[in-house]
Protein backbone atom coordinates (compact mmCIF):
# COMPACT_ATOMS: atom_id res chain seq x y z
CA UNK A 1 0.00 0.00 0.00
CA UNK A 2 1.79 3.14 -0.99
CA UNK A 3 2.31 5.80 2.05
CA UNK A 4 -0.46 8.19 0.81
CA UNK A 5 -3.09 5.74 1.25
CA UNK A 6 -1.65 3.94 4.67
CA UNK A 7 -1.79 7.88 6.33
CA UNK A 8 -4.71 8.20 4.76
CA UNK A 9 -6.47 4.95 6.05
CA UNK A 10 -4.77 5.90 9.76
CA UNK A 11 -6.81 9.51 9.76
CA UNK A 12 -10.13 7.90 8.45
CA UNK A 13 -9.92 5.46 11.66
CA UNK A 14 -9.12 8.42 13.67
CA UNK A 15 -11.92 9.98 12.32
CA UNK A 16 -14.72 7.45 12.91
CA UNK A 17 -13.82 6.73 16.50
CA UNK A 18 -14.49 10.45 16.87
CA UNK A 19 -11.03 12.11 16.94
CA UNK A 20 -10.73 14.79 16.16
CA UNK A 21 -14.35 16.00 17.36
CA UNK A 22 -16.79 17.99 15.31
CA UNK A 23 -15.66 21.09 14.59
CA UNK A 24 -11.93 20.20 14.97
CA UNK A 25 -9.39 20.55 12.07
CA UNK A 26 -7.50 17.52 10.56
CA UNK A 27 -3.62 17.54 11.49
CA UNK A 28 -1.53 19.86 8.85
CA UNK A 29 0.48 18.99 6.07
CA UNK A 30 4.07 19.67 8.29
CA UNK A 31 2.69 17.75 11.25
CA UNK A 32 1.73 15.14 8.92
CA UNK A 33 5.65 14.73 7.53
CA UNK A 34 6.68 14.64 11.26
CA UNK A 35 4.26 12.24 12.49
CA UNK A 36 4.58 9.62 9.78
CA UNK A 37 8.32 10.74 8.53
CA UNK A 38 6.76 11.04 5.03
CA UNK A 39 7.56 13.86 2.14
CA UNK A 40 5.28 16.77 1.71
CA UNK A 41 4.14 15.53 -1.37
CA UNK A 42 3.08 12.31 -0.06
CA UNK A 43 1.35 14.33 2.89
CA UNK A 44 -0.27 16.12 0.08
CA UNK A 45 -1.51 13.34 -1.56
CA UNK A 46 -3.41 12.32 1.76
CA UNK A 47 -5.31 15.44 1.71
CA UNK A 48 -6.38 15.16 -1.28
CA UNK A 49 -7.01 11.48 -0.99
CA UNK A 50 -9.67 12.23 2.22
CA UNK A 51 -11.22 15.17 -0.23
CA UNK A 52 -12.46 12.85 -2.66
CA UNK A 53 -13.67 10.10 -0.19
CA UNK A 54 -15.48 13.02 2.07
């Protein structure tokens, strides 16, 4: 599974066991690459990856 879609999978969990809450923004592109260790391109891709699922 290419790192895009494994961060990507990780923050849709996160996001149906209710973190973060309503209202609450998703974690940035920069804390992204720190968290994971990924390029900003790949931390990109995630975001745009959760935009077209919703």
């Amino acid at each position: 599974m290419p790192p895009y879609l494994r961060v990507a999978a990780d923050l849709r969990r996160q996001i149906l066991s209710g973190r973060p809450g309503p209202g609450e923004r998703l974690p940035s592109v920069r804390a992204l690459q720190q968290r994971y260790t990924i390029a900003g391109g790949t931390a990109r891709r995630r975001c745009a990856c959760c935009a077209r699922r919703g």
